[in-house]
C-alpha atoms as a PDB file:
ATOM      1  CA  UNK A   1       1.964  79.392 -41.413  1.00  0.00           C
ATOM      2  CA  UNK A   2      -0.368  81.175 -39.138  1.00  0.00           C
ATOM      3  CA  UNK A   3      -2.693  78.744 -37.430  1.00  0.00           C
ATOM      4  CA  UNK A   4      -6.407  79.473 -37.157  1.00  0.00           C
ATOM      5  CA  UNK A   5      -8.634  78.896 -34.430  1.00  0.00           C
ATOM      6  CA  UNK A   6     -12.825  79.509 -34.134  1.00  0.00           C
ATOM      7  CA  UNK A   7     -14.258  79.616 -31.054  1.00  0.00           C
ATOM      8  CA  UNK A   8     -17.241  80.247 -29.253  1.00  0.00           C
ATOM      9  CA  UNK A   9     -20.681  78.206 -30.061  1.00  0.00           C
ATOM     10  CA  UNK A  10     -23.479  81.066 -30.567  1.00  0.00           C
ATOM     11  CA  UNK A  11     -21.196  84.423 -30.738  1.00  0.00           C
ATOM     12  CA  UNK A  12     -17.593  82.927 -32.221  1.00  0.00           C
ATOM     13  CA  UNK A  13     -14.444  84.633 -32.559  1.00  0.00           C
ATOM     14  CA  UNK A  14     -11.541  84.037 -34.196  1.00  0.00           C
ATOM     15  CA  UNK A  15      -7.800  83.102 -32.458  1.00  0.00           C
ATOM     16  CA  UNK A  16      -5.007  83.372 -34.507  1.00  0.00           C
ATOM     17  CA  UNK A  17      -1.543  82.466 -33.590  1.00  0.00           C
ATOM     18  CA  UNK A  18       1.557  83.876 -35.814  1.00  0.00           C
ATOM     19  CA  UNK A  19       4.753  83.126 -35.950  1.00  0.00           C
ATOM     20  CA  UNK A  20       7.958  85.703 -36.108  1.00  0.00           C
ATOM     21  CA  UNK A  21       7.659  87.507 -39.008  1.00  0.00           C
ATOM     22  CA  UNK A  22       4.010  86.076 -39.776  1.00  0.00           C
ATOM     23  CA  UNK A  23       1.289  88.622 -40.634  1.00  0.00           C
ATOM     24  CA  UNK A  24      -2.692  88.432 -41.336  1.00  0.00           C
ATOM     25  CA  UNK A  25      -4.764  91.246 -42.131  1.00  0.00           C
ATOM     26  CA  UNK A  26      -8.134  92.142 -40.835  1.00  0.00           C
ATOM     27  CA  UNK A  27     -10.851  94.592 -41.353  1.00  0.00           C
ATOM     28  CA  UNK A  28     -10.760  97.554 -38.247  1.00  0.00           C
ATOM     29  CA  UNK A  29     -13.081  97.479 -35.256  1.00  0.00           C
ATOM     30  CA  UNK A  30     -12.852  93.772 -34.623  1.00  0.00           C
ATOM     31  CA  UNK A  31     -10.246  93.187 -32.189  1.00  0.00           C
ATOM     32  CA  UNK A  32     -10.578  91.823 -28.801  1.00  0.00           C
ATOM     33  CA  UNK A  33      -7.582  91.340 -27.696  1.00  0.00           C
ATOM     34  CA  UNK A  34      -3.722  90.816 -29.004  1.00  0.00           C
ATOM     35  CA  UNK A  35      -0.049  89.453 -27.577  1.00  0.00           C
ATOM     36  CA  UNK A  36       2.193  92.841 -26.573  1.00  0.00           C
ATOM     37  CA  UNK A  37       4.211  90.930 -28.972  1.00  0.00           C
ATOM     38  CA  UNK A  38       2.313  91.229 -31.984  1.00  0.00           C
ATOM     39  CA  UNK A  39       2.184  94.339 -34.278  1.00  0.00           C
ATOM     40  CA  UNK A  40      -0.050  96.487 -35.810  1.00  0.00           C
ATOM     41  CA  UNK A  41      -0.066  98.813 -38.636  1.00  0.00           C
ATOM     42  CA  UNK A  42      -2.694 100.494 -40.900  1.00  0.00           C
ATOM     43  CA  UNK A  43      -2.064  99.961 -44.472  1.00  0.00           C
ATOM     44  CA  UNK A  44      -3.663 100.184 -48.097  1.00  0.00           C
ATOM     45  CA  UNK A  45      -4.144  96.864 -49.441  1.00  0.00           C
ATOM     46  CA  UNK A  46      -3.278  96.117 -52.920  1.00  0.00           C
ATOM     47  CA  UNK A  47      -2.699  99.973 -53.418  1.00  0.00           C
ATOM     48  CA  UNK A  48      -4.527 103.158 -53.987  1.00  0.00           C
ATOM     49  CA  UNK A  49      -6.791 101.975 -56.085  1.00  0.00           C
ATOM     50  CA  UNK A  50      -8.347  98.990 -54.252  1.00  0.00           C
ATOM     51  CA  UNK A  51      -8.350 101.427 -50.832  1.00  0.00           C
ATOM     52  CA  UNK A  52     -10.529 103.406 -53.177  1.00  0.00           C
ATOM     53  CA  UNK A  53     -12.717 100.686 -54.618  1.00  0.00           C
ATOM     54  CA  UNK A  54     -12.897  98.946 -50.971  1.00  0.00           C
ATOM     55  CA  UNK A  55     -13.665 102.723 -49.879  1.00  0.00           C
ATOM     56  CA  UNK A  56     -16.514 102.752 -52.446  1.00  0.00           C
ATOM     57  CA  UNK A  57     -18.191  99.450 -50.676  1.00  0.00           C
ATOM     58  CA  UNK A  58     -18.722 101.108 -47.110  1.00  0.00           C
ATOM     59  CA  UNK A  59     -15.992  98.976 -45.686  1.00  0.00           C
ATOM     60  CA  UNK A  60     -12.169 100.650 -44.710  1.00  0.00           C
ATOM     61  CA  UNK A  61      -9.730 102.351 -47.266  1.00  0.00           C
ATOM     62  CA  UNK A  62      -7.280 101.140 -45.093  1.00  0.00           C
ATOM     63  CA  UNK A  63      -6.704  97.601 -43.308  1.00  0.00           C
ATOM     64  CA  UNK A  64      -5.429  96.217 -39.747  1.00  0.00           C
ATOM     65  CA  UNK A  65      -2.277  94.296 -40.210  1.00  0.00           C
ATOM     66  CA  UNK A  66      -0.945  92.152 -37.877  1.00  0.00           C
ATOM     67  CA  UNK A  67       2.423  90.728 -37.617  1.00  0.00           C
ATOM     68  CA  UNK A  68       4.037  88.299 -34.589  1.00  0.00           C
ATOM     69  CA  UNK A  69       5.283  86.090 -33.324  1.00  0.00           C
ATOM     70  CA  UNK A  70       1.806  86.344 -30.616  1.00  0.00           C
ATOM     71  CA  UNK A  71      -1.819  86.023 -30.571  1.00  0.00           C
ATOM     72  CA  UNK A  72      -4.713  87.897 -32.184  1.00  0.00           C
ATOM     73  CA  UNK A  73      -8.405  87.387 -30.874  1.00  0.00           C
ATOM     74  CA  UNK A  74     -11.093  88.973 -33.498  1.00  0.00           C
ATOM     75  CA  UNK A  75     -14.779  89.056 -33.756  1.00  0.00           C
ATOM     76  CA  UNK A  76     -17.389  89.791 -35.152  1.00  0.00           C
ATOM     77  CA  UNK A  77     -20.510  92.911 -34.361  1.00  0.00           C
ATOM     78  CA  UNK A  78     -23.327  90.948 -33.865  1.00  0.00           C
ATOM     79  CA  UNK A  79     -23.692  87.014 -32.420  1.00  0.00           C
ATOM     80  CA  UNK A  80     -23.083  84.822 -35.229  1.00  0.00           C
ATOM     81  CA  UNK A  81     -20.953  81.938 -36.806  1.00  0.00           C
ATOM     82  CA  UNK A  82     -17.255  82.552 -38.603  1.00  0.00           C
ATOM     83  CA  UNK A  83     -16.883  81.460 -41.974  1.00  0.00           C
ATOM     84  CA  UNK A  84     -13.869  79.915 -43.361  1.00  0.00           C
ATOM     85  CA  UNK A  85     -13.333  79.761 -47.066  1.00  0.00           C
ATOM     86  CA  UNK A  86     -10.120  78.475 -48.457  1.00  0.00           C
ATOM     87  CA  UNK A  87      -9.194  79.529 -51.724  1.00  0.00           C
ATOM     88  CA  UNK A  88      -7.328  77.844 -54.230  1.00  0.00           C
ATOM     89  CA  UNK A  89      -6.364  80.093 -57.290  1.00  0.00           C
ATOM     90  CA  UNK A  90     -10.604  81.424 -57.481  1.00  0.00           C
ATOM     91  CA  UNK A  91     -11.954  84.172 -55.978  1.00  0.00           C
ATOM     92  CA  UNK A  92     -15.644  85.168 -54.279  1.00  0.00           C
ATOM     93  CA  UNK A  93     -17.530  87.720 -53.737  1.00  0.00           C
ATOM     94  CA  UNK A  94     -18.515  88.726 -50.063  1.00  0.00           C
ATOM     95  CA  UNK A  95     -21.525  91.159 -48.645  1.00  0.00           C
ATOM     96  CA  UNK A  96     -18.531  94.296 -47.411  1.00  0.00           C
ATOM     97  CA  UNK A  97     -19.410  94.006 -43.732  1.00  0.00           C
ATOM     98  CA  UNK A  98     -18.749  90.357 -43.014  1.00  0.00           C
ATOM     99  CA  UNK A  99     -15.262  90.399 -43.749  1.00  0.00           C
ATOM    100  CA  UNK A 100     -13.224  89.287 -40.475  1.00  0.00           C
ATOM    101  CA  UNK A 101      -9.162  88.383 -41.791  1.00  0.00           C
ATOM    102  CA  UNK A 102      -7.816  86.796 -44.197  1.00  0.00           C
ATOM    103  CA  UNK A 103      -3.964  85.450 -44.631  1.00  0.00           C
ATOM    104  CA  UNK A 104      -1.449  87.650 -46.115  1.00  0.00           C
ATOM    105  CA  UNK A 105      -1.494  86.038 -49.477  1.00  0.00           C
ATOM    106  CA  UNK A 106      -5.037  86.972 -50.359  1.00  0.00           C
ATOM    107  CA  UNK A 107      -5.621  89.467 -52.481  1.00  0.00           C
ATOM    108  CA  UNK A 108      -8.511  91.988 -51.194  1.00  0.00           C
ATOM    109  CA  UNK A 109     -10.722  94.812 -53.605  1.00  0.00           C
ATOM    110  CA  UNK A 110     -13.725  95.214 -54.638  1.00  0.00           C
ATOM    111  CA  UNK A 111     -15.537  94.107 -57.946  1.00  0.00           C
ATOM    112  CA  UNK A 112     -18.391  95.435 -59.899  1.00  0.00           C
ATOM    113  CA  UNK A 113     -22.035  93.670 -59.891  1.00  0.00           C
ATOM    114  CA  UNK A 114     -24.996  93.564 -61.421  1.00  0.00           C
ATOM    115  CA  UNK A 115     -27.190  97.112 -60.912  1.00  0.00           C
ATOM    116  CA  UNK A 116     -30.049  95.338 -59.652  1.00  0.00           C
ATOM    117  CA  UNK A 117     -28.870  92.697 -57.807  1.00  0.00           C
ATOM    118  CA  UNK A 118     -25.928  94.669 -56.178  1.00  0.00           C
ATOM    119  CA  UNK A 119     -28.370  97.832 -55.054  1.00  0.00           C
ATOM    120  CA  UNK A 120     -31.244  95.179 -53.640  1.00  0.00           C
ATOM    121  CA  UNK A 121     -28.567  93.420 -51.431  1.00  0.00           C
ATOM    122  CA  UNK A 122     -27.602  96.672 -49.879  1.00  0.00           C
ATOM    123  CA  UNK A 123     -24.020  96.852 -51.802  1.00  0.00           C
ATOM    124  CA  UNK A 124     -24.056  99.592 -54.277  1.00  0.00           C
ATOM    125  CA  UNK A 125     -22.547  98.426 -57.356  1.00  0.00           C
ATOM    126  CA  UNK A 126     -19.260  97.282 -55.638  1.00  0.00           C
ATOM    127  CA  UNK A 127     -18.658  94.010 -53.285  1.00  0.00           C
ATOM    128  CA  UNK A 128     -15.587  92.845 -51.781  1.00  0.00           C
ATOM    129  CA  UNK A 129     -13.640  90.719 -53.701  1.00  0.00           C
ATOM    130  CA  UNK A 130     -11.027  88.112 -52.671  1.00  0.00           C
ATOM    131  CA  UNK A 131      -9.018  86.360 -54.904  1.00  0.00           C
ATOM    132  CA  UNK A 132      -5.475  84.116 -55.303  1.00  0.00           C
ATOM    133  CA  UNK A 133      -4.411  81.240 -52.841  1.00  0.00           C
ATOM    134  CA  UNK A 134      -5.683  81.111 -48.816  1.00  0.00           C
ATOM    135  CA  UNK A 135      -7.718  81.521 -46.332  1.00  0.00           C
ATOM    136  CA  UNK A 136     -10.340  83.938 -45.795  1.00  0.00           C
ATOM    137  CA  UNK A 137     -12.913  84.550 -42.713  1.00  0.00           C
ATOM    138  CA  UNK A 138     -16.418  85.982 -42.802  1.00  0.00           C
ATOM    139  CA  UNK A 139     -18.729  86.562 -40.255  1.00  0.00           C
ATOM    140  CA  UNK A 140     -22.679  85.753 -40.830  1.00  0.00           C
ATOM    141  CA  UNK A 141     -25.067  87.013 -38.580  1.00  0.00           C
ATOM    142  CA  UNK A 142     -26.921  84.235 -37.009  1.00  0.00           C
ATOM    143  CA  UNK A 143     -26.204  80.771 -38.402  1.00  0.00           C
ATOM    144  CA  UNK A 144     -24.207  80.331 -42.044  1.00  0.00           C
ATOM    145  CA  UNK A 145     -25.184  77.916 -44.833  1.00  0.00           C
ATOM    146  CA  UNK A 146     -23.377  76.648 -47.659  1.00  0.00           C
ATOM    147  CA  UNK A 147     -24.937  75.444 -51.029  1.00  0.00           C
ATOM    148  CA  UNK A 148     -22.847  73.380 -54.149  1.00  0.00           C
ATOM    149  CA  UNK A 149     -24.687  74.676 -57.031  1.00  0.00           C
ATOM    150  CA  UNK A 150     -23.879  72.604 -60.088  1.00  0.00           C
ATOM    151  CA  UNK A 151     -24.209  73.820 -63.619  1.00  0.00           C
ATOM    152  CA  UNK A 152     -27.579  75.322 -64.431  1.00  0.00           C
ATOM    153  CA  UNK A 153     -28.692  74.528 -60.512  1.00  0.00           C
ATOM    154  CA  UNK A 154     -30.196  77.914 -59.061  1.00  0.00           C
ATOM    155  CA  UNK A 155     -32.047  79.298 -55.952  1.00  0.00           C
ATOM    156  CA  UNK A 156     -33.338  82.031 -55.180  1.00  0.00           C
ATOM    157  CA  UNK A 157     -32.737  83.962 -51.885  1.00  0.00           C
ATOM    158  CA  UNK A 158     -33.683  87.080 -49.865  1.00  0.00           C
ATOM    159  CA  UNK A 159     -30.834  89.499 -50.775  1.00  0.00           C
ATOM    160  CA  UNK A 160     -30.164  90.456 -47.148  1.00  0.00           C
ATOM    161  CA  UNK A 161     -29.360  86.925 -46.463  1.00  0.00           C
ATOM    162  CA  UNK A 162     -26.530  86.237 -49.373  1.00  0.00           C
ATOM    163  CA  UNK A 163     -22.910  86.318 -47.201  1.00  0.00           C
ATOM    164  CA  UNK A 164     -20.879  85.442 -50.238  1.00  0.00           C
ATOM    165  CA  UNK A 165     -20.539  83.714 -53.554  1.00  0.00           C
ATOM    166  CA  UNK A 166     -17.683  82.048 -55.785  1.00  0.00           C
ATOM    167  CA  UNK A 167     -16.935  84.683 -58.555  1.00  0.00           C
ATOM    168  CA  UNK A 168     -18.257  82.211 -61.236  1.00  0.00           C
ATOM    169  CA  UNK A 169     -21.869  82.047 -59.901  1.00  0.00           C
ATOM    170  CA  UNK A 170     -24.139  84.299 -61.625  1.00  0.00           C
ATOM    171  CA  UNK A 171     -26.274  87.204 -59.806  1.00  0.00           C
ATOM    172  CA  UNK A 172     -29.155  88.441 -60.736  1.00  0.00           C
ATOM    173  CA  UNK A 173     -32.873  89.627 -59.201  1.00  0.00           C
ATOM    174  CA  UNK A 174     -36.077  87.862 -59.740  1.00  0.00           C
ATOM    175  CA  UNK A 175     -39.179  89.343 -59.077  1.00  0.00           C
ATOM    176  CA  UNK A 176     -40.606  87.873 -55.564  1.00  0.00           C
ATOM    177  CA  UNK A 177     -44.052  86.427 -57.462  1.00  0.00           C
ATOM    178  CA  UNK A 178     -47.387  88.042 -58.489  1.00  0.00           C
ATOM    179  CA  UNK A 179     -49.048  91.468 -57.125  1.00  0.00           C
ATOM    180  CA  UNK A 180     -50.305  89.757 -53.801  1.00  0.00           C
ATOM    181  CA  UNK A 181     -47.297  87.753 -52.594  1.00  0.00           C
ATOM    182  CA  UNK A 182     -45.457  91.451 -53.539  1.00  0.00           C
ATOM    183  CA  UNK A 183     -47.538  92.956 -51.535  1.00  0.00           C
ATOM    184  CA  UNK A 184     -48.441  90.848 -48.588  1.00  0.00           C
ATOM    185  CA  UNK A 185     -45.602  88.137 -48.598  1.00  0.00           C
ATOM    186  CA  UNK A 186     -43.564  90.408 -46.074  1.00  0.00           C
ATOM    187  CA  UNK A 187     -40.392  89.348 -47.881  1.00  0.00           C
ATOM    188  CA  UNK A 188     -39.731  92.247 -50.250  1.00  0.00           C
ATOM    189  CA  UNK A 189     -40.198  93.061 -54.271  1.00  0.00           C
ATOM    190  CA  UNK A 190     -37.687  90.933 -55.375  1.00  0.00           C
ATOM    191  CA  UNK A 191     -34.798  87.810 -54.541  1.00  0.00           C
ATOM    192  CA  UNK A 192     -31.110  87.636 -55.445  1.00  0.00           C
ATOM    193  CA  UNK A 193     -31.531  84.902 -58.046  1.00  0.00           C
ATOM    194  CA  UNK A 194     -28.060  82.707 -57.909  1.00  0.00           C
ATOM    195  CA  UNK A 195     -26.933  80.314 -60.600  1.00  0.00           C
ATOM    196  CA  UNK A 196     -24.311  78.363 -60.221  1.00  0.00           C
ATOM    197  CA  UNK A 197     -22.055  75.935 -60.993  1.00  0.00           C
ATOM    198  CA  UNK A 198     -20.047  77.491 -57.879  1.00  0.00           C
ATOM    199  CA  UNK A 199     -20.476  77.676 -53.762  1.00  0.00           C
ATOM    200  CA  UNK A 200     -23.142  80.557 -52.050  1.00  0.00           C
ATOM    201  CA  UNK A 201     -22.957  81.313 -48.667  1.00  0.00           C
ATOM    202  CA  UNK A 202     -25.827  82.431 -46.650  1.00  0.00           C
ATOM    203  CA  UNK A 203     -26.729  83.864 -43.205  1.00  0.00           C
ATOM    204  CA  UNK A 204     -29.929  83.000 -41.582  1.00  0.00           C
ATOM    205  CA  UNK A 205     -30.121  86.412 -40.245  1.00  0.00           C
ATOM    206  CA  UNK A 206     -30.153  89.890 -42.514  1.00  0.00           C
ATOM    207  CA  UNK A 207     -29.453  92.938 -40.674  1.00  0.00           C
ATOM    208  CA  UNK A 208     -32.946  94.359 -41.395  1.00  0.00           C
ATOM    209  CA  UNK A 209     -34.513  91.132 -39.469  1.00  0.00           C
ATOM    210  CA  UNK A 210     -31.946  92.207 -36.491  1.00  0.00           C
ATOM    211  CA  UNK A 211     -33.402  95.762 -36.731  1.00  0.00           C
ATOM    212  CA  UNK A 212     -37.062  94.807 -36.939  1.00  0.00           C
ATOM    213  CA  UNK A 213     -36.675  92.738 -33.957  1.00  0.00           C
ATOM    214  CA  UNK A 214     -34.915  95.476 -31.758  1.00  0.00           C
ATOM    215  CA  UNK A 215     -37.826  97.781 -33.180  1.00  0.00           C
ATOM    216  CA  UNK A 216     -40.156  97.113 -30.075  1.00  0.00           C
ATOM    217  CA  UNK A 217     -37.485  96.867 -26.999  1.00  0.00           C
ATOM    218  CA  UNK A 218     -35.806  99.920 -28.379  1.00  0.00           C
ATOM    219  CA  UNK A 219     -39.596 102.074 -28.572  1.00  0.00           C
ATOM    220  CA  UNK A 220     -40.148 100.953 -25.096  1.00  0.00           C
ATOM    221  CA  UNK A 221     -37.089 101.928 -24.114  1.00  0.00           C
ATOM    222  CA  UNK A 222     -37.549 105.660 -25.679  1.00  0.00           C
ATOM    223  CA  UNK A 223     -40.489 105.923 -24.299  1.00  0.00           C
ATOM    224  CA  UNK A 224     -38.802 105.333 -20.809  1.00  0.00           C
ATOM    225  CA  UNK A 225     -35.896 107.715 -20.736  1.00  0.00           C
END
């Protein structure tokens, strides 16, 4: 069984270890570093038509596989904490750009959501979808969070902050509150309302706060090229 390793305090990455014959698969663009020993091949997961439907969410028709017996390093694209989720016959839900690797048994596509709530969290209609028995490894922009929802428990969060949810919690929108806190609340129109009973992930950073805080180093440093 391939063993699993996150390191790293403020900007983790992920060690794995595989034995002969042992493979993982990971989204592209994240590797660091690997064994000579290990290999690597480019593959469609699950077929043609979850390449397509993965396709459809922004993230990689294909995926990175990796086989040993040797060492894979992986990270993520911005500082942040790794996310393990261990899955036992269930399946989640996951925002298409936090996906790190996930073991060989896990199934990997893409699912349909809600209109609204899917379109407000910057997904389209599709997220990624994992499903069957094993582990799976996200990576959340700034710090992650996990919430037990129990049945008829709900929150409601900024939809750039929602990393992942178990397939049996249901999303929807809610409107933020009245005309004024719409208007000068700074936190948008509306909230991904989640319901459980089921697990949420969230990050404590979206990638719009990331961008708005760049805003002012990157203007003064157009302004001196």
């Amino acid at each position: 069984m391939p063993e699993f390793r996150i390191l790293g305090s403020d900007i983790q990455h992920l060690l794995v270890t595989l034995g002969p014959g042992e493979r993982i698969y990971a989204e592209g663009g994240h590797l660091i570093w690997k064994s000579s020993t290990a290999r690597l091949n480019a593959t469609v997961r699950g077929g043609l038509l979850a390449g397509l439907k993965r396709a459809l969410t922004g993230a990689s028709f294909f995926v990175l596989e990796v086989e040993g017996p040797g060492q894979v390093d992986l990270a993520g694209f911005a500082p942040g904490k790794i996310v393990e989720i261990e899955l036992h016959g269930s399946s989640i839900l996951a925002e298409h750009r936090s996906f790190l690797a996930a073991e060989d048994i896990v199934e990997y596509d893409a699912s349909l959501v809600g209109l609204g709530f899917g379109w407000l969290g910057g997904e389209g209609l599709l997220m990624a979808r994992f499903r069957g028995n094993g582990r799976v490894f996200l990576h959340a922009v700034g710090d992650a969070l996990e919430l037990r929802l129990g049945s008829g428990e709900a929150i409601d969060a900024e939809a750039g902050h929602v990393l992942a949810f178990e397939e049996g919690v249901r999303a929807t929108v809610r409107r933020v509150g009245g005309l004024k806190t719409m208007l000068f609340g700074e936190e948008g129109l509306w909230f991904a309302h989640l319901e459980g009973p089921g697990r949420v992930w969230l990050r404590t950073l979206s990638r719009g706060q990331i961008l708005m805080g760049l805003m002012p180093e990157l203007a003064r440093l157009a302004r001196s090229v």
